[in-house]
Protein backbone atom coordinates (compact mmCIF):
# COMPACT_ATOMS: atom_id res chain seq x y z
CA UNK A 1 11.82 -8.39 -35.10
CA UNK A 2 12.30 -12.42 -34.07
CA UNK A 3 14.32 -12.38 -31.40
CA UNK A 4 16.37 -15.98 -29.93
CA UNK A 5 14.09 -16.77 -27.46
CA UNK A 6 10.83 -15.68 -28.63
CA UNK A 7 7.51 -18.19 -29.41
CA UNK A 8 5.73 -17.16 -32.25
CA UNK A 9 2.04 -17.67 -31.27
CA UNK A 10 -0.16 -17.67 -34.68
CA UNK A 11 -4.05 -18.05 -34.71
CA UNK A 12 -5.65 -18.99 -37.75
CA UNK A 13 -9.06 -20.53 -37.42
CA UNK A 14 -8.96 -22.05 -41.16
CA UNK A 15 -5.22 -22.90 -41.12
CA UNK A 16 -4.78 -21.91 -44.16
CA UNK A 17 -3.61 -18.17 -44.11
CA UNK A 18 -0.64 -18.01 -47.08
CA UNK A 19 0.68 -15.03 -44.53
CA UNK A 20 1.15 -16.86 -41.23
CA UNK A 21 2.02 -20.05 -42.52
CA UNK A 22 5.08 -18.36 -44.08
CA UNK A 23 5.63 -16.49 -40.74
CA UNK A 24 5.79 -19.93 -39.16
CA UNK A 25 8.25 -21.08 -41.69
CA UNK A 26 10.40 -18.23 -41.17
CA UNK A 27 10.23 -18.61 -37.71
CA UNK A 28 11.03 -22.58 -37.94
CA UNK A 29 14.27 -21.46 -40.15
CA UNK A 30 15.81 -19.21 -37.81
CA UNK A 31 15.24 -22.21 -35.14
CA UNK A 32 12.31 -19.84 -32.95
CA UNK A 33 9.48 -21.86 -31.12
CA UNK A 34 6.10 -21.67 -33.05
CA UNK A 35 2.49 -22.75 -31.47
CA UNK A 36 -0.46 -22.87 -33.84
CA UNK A 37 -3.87 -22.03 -32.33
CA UNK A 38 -5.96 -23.41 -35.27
CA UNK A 39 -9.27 -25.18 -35.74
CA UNK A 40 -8.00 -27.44 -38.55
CA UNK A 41 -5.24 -29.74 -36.47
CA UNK A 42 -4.04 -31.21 -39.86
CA UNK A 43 -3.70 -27.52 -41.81
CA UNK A 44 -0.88 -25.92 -43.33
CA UNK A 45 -0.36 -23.77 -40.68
CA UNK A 46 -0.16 -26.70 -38.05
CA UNK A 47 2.35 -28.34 -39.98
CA UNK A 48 4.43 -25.70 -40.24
CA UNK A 49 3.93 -24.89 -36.21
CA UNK A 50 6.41 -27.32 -33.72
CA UNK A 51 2.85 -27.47 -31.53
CA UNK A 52 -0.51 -27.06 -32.38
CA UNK A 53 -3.80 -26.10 -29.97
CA UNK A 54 -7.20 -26.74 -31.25
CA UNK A 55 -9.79 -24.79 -30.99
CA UNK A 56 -12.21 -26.25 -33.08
CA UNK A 57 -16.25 -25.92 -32.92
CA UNK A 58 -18.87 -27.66 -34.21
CA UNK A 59 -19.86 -24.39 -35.63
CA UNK A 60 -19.93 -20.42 -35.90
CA UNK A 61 -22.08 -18.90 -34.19
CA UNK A 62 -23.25 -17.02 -37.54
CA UNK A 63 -26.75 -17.97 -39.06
CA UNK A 64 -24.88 -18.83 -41.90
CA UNK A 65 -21.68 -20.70 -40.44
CA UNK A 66 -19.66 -18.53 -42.33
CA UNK A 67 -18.87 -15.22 -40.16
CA UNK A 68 -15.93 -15.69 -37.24
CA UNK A 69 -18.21 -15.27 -34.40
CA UNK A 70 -17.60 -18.55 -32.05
CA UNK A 71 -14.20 -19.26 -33.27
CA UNK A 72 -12.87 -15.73 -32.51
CA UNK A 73 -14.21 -16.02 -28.81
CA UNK A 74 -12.85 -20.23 -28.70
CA UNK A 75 -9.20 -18.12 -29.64
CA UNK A 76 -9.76 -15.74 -27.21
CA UNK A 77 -10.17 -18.36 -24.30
CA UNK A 78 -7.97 -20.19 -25.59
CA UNK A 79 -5.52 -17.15 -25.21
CA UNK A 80 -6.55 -16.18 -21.91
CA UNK A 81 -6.16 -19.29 -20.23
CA UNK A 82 -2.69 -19.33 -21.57
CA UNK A 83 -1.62 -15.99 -20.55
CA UNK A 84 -2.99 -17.16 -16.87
CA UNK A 85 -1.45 -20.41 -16.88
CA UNK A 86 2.01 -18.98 -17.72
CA UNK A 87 1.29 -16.26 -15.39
CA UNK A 88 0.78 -19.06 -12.25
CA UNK A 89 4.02 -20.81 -13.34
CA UNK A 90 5.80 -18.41 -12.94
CA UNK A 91 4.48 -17.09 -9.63
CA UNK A 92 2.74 -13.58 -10.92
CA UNK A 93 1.40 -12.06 -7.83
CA UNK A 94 -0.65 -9.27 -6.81
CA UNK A 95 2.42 -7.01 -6.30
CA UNK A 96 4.11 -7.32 -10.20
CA UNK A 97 -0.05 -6.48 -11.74
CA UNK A 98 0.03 -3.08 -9.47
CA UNK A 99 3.91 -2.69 -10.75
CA UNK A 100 2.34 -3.10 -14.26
CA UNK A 101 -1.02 -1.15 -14.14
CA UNK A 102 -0.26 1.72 -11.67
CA UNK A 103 -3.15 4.26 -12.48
CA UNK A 104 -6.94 3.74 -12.64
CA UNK A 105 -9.10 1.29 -10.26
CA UNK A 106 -6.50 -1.58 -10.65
CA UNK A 107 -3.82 0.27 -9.76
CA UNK A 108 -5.55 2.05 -6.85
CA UNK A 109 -6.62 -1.96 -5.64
CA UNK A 110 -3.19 -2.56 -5.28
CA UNK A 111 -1.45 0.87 -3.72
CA UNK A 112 0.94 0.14 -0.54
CA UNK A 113 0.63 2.26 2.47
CA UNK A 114 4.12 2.74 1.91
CA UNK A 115 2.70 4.48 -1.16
CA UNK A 116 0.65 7.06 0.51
CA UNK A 117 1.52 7.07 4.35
CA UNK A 118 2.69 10.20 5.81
CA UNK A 119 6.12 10.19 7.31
CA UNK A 120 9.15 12.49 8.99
CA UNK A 121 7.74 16.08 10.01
CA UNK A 122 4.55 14.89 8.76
CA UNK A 123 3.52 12.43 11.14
CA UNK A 124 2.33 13.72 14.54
CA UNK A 125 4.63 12.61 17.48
CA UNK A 126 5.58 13.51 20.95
CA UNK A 127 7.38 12.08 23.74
CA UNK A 128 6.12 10.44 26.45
CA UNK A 129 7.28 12.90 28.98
CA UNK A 130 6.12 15.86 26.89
CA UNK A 131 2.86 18.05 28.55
CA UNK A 132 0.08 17.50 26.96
CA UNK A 133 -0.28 21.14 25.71
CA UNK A 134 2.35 19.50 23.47
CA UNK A 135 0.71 16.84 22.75
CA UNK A 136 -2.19 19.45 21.56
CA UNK A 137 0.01 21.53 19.59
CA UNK A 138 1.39 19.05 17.96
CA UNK A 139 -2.28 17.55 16.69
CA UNK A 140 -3.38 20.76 15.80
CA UNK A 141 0.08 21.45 13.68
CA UNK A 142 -0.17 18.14 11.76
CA UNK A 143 -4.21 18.21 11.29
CA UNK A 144 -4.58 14.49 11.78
CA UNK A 145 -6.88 14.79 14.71
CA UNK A 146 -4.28 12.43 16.41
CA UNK A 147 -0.53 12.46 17.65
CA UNK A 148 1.38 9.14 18.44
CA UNK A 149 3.05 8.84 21.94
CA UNK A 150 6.71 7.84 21.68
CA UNK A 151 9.36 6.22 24.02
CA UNK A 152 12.57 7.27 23.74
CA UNK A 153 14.07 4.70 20.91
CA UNK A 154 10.94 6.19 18.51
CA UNK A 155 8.74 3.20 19.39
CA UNK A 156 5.21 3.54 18.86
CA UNK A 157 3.62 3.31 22.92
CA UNK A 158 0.22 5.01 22.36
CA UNK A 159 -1.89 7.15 20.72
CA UNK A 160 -4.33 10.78 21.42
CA UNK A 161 -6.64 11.68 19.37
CA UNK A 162 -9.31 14.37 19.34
CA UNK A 163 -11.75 12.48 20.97
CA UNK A 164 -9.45 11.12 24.20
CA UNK A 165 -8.71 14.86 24.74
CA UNK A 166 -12.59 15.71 24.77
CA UNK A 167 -12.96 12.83 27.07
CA UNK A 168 -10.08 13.77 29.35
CA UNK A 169 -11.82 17.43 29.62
CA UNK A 170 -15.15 15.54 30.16
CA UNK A 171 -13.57 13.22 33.24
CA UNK A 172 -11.12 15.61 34.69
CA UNK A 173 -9.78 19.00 33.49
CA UNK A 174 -6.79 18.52 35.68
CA UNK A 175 -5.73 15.71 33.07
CA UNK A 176 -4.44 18.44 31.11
CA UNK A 177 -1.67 19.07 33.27
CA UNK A 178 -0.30 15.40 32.93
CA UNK A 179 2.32 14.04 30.41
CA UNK A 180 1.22 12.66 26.93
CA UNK A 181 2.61 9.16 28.07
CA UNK A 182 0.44 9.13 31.47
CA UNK A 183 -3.00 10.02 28.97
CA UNK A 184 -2.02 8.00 25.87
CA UNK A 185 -4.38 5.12 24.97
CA UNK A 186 -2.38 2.03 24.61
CA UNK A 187 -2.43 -0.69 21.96
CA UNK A 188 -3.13 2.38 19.12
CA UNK A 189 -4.24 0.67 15.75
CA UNK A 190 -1.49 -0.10 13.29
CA UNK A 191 -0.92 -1.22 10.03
CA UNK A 192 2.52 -2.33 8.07
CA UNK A 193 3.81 -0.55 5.61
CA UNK A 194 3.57 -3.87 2.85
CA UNK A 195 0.02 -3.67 3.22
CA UNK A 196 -2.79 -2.77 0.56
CA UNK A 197 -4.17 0.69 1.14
CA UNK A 198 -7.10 -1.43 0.53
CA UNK A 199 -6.77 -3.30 3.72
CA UNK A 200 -5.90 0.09 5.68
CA UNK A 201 -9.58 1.73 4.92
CA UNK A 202 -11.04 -1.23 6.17
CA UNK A 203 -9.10 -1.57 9.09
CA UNK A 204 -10.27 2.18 9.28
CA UNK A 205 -14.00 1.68 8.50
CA UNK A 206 -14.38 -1.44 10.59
CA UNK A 207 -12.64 0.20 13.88
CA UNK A 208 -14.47 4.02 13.21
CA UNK A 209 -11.47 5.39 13.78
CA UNK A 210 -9.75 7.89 10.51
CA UNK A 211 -5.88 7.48 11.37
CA UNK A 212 -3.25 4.48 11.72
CA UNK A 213 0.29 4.53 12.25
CA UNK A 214 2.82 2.12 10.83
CA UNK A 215 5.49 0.82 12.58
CA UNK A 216 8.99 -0.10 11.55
CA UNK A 217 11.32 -2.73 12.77
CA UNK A 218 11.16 -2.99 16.53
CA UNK A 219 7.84 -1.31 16.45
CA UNK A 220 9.27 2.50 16.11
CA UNK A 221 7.58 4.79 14.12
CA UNK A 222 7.50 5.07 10.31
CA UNK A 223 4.58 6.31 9.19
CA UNK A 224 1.04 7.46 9.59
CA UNK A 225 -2.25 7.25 7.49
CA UNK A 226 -4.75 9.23 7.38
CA UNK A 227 -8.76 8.72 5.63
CA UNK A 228 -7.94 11.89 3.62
CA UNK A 229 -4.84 10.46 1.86
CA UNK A 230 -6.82 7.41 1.02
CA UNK A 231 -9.63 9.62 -0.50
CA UNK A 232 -7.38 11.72 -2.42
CA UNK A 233 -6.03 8.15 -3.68
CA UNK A 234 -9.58 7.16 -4.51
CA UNK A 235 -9.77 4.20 -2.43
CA UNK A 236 -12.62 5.34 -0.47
């Protein structure tokens, strides 16, 4: 299964295991890069290694020195800051983990809103010019409690929600009978599409508000989120 390429990695506390040293020979014939993580620098199995990495302790952590109890957990750190100090020089970031874990908590940690925004007929839109019994229809049809205002070109202008339409009613009935553009709220809360889900729900929580829109290039309208889809993700 040696590949061109590959680096045998063998851990042997005693350095004397007939089995890996022979691996390590092997390996060393068909010219593949061996590292020996060993407690015994000078051992068989370091010699037959190109590198070696100690890990030697004083002693186990076994009553009776004799069971692999600290030397198993010295290979194990030793391990794990190798697996993170190849994983910094090569520039792992939070993006490639999500790639490679995509269910359970560390996958939801690292969902996109791309992942679970709402877009086309979905999201709730009207024009600026449109009435706002439009504007009402259209919140009630898309159950976000909200519809984005939009200029002609798409681009995200404004926002109604549930509560500006009880306040318009509150204020001044007659609202009503203006255009969505003349009783949009301006300056609606946003969020881009590369961004955590994570960072969404607190924009949400922080703001007491339970939708955001994304905007594209130019600021027209992608996408919208809702605090539903982020509890059906399980991110809140």
């Amino acid at each position: 299964m040696l590949m061109p390429g590959d680096v045998v990695l063998a851990l042997s506390y005693s350095g004397e295991t007939p089995e890996v040293v022979r691996l390590l020979e092997f390996a060393r014939s068909r010219k593949i890069g061996s590292i020996a993580m060993t407690g015994v620098p000078g051992s068989s199995v370091s010699r037959a290694a190109e590198w070696t990495i100690s890990v030697a302790i004083p002693r186990e952590a076994c009553p009776l020195n004799l069971a692999p109890t600290a030397s198993t957990t010295a290979m194990l750190a030793m391990g794990d800051a190798l697996a993170l100090s190849i994983s910094e020089r090569r520039g792992f970031k939070a993006e490639d983990f999500a790639a490679l874990h995509p269910d359970g908590s560390l996958g939801r940690r690292f969902l996109k809103v791309r992942d679970l925004m709402r877009t086309g007929e979905r999201v709730p839109r009207v024009g600026a010019s449109a009435p706002m019994t439009e504007a009402l229809h259209e919140m009630s049809r898309k159950m976000m409690g909200v519809t984005a205002v939009v200029d002609p070109s798409g681009r995200l202008t404004g926002v109604i929600s549930d509560g500006d339409l009880r306040r318009l009613l509150e204020k001044d009935p007659g609202d009503l009978q203006k255009t969505a553009g003349e009783c949009a709220r301006p300056n609606p809360r946003t969020i881009g599409a590369e961004e955590f889900a994570s960072s969404a729900l607190d924009l949400m929580r922080g703001n007491r508000i339970t939708s955001v829109f994304v905007p594209g290039e130019g600021g027209r309208l992608e996408g919208a989120l809702h605090m539903h889809d982020l509890l059906a993700a399980g991110l809140a």
